[in-house]
C-alpha atoms as a PDB file:
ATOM      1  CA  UNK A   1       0.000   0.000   0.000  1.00  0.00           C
ATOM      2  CA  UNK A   2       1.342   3.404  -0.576  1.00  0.00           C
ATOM      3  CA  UNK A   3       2.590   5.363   2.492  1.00  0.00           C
ATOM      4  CA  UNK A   4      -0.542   7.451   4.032  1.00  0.00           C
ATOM      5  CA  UNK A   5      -3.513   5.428   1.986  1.00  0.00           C
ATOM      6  CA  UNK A   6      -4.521   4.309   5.785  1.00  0.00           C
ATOM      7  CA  UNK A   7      -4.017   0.481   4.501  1.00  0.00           C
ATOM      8  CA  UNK A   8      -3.175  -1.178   7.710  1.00  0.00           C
ATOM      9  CA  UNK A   9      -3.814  -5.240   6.544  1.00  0.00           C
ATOM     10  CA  UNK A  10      -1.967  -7.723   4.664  1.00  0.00           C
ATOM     11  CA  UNK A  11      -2.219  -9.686   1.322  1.00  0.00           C
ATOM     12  CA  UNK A  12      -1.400 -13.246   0.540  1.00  0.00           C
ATOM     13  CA  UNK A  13      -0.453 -14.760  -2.562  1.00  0.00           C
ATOM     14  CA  UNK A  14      -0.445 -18.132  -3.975  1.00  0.00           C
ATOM     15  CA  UNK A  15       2.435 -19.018  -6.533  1.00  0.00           C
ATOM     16  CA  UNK A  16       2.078 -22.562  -8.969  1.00  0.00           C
ATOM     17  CA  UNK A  17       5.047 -23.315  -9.117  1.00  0.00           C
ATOM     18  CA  UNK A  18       5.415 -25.651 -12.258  1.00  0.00           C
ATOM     19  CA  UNK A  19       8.476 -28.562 -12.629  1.00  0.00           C
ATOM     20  CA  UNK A  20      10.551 -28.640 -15.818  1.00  0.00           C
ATOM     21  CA  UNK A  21      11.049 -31.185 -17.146  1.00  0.00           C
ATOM     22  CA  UNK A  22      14.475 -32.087 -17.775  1.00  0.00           C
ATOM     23  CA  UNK A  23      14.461 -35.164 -19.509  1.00  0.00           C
ATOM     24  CA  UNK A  24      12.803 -38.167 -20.286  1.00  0.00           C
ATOM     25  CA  UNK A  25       9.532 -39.303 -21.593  1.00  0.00           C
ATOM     26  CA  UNK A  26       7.293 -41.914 -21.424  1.00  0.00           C
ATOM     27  CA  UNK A  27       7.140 -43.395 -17.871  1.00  0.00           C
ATOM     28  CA  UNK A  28      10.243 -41.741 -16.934  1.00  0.00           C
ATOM     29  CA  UNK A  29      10.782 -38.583 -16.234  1.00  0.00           C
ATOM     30  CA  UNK A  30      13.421 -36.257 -15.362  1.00  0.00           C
ATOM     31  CA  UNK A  31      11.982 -32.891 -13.499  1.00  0.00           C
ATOM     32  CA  UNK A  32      13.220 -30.169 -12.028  1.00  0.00           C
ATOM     33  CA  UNK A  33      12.162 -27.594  -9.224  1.00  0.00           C
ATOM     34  CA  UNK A  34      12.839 -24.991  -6.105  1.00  0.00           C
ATOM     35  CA  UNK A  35      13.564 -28.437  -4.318  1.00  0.00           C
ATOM     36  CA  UNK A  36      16.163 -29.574  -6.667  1.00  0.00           C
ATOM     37  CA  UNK A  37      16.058 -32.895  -9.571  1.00  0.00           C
ATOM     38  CA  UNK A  38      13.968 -35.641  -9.742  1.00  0.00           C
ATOM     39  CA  UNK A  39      13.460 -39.065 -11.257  1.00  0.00           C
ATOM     40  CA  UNK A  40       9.260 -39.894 -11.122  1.00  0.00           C
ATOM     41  CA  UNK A  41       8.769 -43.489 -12.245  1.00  0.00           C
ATOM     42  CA  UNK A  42       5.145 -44.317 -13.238  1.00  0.00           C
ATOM     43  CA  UNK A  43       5.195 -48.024 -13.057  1.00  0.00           C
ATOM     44  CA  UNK A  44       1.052 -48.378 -14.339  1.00  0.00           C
ATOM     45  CA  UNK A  45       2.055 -46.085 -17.955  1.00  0.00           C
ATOM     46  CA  UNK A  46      -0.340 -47.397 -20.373  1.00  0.00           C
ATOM     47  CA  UNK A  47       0.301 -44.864 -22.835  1.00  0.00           C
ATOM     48  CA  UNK A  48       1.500 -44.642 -26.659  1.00  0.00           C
ATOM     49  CA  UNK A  49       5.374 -43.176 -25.726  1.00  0.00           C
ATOM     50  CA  UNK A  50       8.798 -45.113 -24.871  1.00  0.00           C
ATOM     51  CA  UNK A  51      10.610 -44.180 -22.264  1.00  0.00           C
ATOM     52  CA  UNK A  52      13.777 -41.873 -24.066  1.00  0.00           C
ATOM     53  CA  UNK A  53      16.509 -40.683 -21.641  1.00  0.00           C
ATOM     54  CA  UNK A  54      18.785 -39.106 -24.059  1.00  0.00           C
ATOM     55  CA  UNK A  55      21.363 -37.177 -22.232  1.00  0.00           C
ATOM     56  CA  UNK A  56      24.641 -38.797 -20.441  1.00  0.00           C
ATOM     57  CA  UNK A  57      24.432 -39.630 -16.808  1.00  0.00           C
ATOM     58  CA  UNK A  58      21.853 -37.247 -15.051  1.00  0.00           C
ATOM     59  CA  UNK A  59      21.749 -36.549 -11.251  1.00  0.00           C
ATOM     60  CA  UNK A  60      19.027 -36.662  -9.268  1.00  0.00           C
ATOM     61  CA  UNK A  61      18.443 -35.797  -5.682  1.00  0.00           C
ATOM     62  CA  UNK A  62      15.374 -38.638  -5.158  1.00  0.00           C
ATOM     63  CA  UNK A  63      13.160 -41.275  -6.939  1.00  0.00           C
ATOM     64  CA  UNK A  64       9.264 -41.405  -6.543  1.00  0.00           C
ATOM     65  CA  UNK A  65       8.399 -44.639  -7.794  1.00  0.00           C
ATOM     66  CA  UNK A  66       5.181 -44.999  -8.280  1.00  0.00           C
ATOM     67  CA  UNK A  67       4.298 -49.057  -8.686  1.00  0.00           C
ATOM     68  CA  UNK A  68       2.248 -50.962  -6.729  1.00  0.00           C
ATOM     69  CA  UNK A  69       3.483 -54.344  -5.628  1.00  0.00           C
ATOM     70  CA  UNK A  70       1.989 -57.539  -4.058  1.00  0.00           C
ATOM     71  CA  UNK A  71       3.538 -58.490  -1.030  1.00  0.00           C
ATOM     72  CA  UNK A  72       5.610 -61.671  -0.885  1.00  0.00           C
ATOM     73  CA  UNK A  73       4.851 -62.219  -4.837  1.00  0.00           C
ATOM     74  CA  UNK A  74       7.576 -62.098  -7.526  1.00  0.00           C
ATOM     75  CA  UNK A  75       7.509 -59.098 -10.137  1.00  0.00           C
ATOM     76  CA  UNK A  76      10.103 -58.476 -13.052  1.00  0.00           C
ATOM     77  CA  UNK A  77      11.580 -55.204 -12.953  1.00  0.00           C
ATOM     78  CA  UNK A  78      13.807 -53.336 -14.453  1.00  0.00           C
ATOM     79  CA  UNK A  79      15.139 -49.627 -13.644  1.00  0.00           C
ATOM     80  CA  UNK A  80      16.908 -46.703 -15.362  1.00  0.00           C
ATOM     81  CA  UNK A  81      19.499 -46.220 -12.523  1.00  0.00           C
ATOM     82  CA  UNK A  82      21.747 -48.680 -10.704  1.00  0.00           C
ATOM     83  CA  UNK A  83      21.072 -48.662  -6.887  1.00  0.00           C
ATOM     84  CA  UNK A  84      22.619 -50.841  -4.197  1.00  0.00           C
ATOM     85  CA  UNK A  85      20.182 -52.809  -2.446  1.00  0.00           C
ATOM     86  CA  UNK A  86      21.118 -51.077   0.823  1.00  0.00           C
ATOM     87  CA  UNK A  87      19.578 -47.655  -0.794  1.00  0.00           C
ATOM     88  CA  UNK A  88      15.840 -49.634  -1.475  1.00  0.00           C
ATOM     89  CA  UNK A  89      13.834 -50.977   1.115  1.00  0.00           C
ATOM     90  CA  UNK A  90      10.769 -53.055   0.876  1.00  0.00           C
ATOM     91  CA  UNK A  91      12.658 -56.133  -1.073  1.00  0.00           C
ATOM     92  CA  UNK A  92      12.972 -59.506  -0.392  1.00  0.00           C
ATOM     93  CA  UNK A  93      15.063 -61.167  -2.910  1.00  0.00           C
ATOM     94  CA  UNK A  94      16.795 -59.792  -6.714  1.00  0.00           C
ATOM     95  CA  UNK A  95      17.084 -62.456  -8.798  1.00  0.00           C
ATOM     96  CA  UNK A  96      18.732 -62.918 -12.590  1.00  0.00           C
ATOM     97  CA  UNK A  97      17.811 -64.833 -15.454  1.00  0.00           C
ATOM     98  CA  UNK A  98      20.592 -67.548 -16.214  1.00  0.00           C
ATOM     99  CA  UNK A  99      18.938 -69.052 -18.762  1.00  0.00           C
ATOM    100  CA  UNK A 100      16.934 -72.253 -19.331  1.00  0.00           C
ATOM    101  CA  UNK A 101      17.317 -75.680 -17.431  1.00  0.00           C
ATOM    102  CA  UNK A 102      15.063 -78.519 -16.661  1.00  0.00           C
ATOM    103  CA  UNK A 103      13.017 -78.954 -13.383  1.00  0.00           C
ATOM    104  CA  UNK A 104      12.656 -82.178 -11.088  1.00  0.00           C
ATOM    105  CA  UNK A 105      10.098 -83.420 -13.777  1.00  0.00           C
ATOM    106  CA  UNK A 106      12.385 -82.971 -16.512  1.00  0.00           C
ATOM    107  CA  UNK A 107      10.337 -79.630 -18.029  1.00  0.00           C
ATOM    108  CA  UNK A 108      11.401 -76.750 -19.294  1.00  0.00           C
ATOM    109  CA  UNK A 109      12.272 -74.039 -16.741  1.00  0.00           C
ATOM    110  CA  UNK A 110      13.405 -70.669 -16.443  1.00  0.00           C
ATOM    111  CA  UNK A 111      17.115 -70.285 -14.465  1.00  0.00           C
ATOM    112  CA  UNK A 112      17.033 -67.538 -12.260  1.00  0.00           C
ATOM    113  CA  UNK A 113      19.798 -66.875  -9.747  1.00  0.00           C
ATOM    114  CA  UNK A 114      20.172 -64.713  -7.094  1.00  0.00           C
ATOM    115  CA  UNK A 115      21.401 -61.497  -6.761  1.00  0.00           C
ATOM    116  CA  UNK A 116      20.694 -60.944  -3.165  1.00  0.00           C
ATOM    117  CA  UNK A 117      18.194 -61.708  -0.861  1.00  0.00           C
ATOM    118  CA  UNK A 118      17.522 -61.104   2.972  1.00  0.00           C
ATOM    119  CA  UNK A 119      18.498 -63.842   5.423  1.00  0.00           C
ATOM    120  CA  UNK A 120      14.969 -64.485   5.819  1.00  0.00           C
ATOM    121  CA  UNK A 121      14.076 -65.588   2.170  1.00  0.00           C
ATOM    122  CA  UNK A 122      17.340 -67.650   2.140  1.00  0.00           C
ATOM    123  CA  UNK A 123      15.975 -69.746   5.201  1.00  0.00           C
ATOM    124  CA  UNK A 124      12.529 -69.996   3.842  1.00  0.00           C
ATOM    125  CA  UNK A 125      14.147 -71.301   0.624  1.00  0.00           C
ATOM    126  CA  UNK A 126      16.481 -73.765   2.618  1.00  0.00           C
ATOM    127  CA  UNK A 127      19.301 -72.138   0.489  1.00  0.00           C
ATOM    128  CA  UNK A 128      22.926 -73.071   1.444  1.00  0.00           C
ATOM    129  CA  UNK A 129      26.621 -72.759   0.740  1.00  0.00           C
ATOM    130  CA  UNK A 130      29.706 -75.148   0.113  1.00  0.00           C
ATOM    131  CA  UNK A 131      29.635 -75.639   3.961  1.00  0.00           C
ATOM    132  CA  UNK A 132      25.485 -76.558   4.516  1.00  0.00           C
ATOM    133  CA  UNK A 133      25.552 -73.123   6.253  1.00  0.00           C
ATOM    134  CA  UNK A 134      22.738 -70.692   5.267  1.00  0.00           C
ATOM    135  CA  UNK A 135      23.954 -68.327   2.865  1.00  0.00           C
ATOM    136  CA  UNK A 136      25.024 -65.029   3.041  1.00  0.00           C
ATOM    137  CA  UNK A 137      24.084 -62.203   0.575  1.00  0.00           C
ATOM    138  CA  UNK A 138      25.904 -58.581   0.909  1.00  0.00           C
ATOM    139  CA  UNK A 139      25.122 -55.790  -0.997  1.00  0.00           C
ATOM    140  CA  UNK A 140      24.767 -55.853  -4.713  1.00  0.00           C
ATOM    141  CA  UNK A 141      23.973 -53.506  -7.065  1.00  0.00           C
ATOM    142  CA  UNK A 142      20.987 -53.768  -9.286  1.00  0.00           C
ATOM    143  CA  UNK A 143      22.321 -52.750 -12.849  1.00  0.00           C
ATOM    144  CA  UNK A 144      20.146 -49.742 -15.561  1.00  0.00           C
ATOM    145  CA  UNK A 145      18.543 -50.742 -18.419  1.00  0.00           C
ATOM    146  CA  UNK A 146      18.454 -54.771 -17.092  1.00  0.00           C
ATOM    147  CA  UNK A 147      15.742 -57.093 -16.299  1.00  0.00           C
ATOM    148  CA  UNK A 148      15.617 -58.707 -12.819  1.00  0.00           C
ATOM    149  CA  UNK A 149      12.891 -60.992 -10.872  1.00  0.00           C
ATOM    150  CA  UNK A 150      12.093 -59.591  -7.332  1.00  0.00           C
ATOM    151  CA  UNK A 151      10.392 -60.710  -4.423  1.00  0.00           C
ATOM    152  CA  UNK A 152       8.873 -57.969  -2.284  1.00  0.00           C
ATOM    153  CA  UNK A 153       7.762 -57.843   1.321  1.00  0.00           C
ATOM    154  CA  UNK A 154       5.958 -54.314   0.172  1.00  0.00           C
ATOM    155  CA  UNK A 155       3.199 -52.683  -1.636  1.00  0.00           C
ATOM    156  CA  UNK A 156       6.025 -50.035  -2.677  1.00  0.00           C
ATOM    157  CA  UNK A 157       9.679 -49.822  -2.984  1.00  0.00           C
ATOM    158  CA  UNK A 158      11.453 -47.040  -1.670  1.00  0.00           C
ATOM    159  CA  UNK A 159      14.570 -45.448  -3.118  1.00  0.00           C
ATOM    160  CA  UNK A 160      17.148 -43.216  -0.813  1.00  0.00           C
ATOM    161  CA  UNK A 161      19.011 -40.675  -1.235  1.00  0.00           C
ATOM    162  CA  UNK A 162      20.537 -39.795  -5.530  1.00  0.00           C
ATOM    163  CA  UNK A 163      20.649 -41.993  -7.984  1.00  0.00           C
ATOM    164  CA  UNK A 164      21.998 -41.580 -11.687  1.00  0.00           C
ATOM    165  CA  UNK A 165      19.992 -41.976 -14.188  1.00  0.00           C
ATOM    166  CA  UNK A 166      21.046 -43.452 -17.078  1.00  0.00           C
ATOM    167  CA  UNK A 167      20.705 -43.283 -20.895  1.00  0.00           C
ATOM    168  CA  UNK A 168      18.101 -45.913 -22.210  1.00  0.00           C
ATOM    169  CA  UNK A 169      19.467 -48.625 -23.777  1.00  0.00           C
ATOM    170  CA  UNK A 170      18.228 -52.196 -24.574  1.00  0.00           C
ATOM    171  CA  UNK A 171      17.473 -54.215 -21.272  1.00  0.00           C
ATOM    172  CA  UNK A 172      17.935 -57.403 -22.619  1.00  0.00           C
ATOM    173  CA  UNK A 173      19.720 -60.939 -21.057  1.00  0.00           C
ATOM    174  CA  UNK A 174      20.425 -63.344 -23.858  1.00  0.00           C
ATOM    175  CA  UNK A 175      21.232 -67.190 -22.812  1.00  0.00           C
ATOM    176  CA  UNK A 176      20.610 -70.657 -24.234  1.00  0.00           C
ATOM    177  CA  UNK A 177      17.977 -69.401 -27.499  1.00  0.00           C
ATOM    178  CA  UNK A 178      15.778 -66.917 -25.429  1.00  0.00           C
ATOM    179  CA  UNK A 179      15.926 -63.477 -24.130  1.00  0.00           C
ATOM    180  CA  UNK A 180      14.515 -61.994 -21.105  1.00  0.00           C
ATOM    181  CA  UNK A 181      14.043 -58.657 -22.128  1.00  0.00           C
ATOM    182  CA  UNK A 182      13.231 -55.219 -20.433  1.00  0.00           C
ATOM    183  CA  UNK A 183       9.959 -53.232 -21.628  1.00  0.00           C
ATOM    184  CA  UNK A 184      10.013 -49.404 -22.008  1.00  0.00           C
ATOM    185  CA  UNK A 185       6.965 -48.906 -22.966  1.00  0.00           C
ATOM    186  CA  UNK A 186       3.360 -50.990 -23.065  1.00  0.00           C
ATOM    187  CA  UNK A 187       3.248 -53.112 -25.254  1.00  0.00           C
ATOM    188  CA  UNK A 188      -0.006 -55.039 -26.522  1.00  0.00           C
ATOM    189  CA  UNK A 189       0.280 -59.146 -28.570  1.00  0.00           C
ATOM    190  CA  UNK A 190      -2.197 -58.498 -30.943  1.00  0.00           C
ATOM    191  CA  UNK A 191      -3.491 -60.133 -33.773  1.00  0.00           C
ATOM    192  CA  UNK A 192      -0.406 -60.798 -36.210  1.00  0.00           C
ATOM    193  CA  UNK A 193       2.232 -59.958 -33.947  1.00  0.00           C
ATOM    194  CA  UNK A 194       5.547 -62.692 -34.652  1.00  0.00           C
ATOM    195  CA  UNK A 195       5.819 -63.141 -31.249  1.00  0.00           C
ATOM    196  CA  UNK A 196       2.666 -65.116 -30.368  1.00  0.00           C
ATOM    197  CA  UNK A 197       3.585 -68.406 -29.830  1.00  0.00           C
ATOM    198  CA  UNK A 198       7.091 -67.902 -28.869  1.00  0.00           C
ATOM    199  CA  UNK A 199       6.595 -65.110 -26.131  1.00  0.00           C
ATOM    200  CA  UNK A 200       6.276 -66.046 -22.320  1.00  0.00           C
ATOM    201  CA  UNK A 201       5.319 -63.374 -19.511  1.00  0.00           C
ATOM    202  CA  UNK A 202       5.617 -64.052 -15.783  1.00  0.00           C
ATOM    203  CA  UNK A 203       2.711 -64.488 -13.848  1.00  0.00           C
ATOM    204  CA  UNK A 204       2.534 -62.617 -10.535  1.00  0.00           C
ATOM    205  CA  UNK A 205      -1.304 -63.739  -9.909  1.00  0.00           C
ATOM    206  CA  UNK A 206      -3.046 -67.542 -10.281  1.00  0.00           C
ATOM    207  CA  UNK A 207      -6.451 -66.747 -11.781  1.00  0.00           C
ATOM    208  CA  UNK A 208      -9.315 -69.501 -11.065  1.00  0.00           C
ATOM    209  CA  UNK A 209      -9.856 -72.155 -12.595  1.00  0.00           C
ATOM    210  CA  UNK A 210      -6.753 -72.249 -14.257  1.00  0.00           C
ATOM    211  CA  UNK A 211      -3.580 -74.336 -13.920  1.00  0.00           C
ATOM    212  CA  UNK A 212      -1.268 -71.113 -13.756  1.00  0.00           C
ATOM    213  CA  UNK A 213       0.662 -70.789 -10.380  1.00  0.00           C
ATOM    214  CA  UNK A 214       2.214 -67.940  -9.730  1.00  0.00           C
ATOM    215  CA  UNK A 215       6.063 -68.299 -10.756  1.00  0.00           C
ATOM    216  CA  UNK A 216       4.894 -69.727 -13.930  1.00  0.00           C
ATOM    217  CA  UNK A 217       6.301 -68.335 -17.173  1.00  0.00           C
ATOM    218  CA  UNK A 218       3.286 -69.073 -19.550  1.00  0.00           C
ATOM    219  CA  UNK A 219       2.826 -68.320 -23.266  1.00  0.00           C
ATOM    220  CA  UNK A 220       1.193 -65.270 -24.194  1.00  0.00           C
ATOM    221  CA  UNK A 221      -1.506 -64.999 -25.864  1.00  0.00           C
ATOM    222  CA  UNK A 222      -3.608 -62.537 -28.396  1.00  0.00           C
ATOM    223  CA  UNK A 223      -4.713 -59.437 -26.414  1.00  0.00           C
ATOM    224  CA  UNK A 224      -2.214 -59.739 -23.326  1.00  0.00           C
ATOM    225  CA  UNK A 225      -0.371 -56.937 -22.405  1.00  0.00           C
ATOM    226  CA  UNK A 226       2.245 -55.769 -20.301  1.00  0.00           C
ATOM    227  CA  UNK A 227       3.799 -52.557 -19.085  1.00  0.00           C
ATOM    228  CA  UNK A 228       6.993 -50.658 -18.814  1.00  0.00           C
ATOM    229  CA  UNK A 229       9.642 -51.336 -16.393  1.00  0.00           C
ATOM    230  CA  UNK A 230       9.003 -55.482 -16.768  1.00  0.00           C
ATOM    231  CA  UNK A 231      10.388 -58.262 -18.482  1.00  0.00           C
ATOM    232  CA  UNK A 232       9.105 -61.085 -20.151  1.00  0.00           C
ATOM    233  CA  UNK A 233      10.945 -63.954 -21.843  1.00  0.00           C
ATOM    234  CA  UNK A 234      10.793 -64.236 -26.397  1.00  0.00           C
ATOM    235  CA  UNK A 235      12.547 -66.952 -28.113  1.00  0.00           C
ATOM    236  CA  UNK A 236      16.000 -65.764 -30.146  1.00  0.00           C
ATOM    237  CA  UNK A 237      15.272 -67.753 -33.060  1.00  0.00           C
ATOM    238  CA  UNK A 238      11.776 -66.443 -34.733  1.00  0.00           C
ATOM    239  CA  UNK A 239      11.185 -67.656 -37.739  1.00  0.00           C
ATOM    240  CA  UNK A 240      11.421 -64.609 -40.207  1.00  0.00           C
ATOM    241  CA  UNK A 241       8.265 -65.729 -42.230  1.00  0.00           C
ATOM    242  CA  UNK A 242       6.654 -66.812 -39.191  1.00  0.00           C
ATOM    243  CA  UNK A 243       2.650 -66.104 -38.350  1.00  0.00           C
ATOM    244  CA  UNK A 244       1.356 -65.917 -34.948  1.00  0.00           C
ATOM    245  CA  UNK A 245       1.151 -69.782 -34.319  1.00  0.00           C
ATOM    246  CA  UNK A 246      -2.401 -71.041 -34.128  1.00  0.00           C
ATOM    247  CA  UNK A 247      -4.548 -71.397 -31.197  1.00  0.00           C
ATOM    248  CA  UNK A 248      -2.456 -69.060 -28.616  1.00  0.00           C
ATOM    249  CA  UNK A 249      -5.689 -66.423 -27.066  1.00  0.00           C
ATOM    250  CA  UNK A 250      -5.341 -64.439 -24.258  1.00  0.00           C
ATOM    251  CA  UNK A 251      -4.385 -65.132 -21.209  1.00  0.00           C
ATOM    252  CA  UNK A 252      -5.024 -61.802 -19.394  1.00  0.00           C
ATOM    253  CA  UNK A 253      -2.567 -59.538 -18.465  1.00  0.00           C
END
């Protein structure tokens, strides 16, 4: 007020402050604020739009992941930073595909190995070293731009302190004729698509009436779908003239 106008009260203002965004698209982004640099994850993106990180090695002050998990149930993941396990808490167990094997039947099955995992999911797994001792996991680092298995004791994983976020690149493990590979953006088998028939995803649910458990790799049918920051597992050796094969529907998501 000007001096002598008798104006004795006091006005309030309200500011929007509005991020920048820094880099990124997709489900990751890169923003920027009074409060510093950020990483926000959206884990449920079910938009047209890969995930792009095109500049070198960007610092950020947090993460806000958002992705809900089950508790106790196995998820793939995979991230655009690398982050010791000491720096993310609500896990139970980071596991690795190491390609494919046969189980106690003499099936098919997916190799995964582990990464790290908490003294409690070792016990409840009855895994041991050389020496029948229960064994030991330290900190590890979970690699960018690769594809992991997790077990989480969580509905959300949370992410201290900086990370570095990294430019996208393919998130692919190649062993014995298939590839567990990284998505960076949804991605929807429909009709015609080369990979029906040879395509797996992970299940993290057992639907009724159905002889899915959960931990089951199973083929993927027409109209299944899955979303970025997951894996699933595609044959290497796709027939270049090949048609979806017959008979594969969807499975759900």
């Amino acid at each position: 007020a000007k001096e002598g106008s008798g104006y004795t009260g006091t006005a309030t203002a309200t500011f929007n402050i509005v991020p920048i965004v820094v880099d990124g698209s997709g489900a990751v982004k890169i923003l920027r604020d009074q409060d510093g640099t950020r990483a926000v994850i959206d884990g449920e993106f079910g938009d047209d739009g890969a995930v792009s990180i095109t500049k070198e090695n960007i610092e950020v002050s947090s993460v806000v992941y958002n992705r809900e998990f089950m508790k106790e149930t196995y998820s793939t993941m995979v991230l655009p930073f690398s982050v010791n396990t000491n720096k993310v808490s609500g896990l139970n167990a980071v596991l690795y595909y190491n390609g494919i094997g046969t189980d106690k039947d003499g099936n098919d099955a997916v190799r995964m190995k582990v990464l790290w995992a908490t003294s409690e999911w070792v016990k409840s797994n009855n895994i041991k070293d050389e020496s029948n001792q229960y064994k030991v996991y330290g900190d590890a680092t979970l690699s960018a731009n690769t594809p992991y298995l997790v077990q989480t004791r969580a509905t959300t994983l949370k992410v201290t302190g900086p990370v570095t976020i990294e430019p996208t690149a393919e998130a692919v493990k190649e062993l014995d004729g298939w590839k567990f590979r990284g998505m960076w953006e949804f991605k929807r088998w429909d009709a015609g698509d080369r990979e029906l028939g040879y395509a797996y995803g992970f299940a993290a649910s057992s639907p009724k009436d159905s002889k899915i458990e959960v931990g089951d790799f199973v083929k993927i049918g027409e109209g299944t779908f899955i979303y970025p920051l997951r894996a699933y597992l595609v044959s290497s050796n796709i027939p270049e003239s090949s048609s979806p094969v017959q008979g594969v529907r969807a499975n759900g998501a």
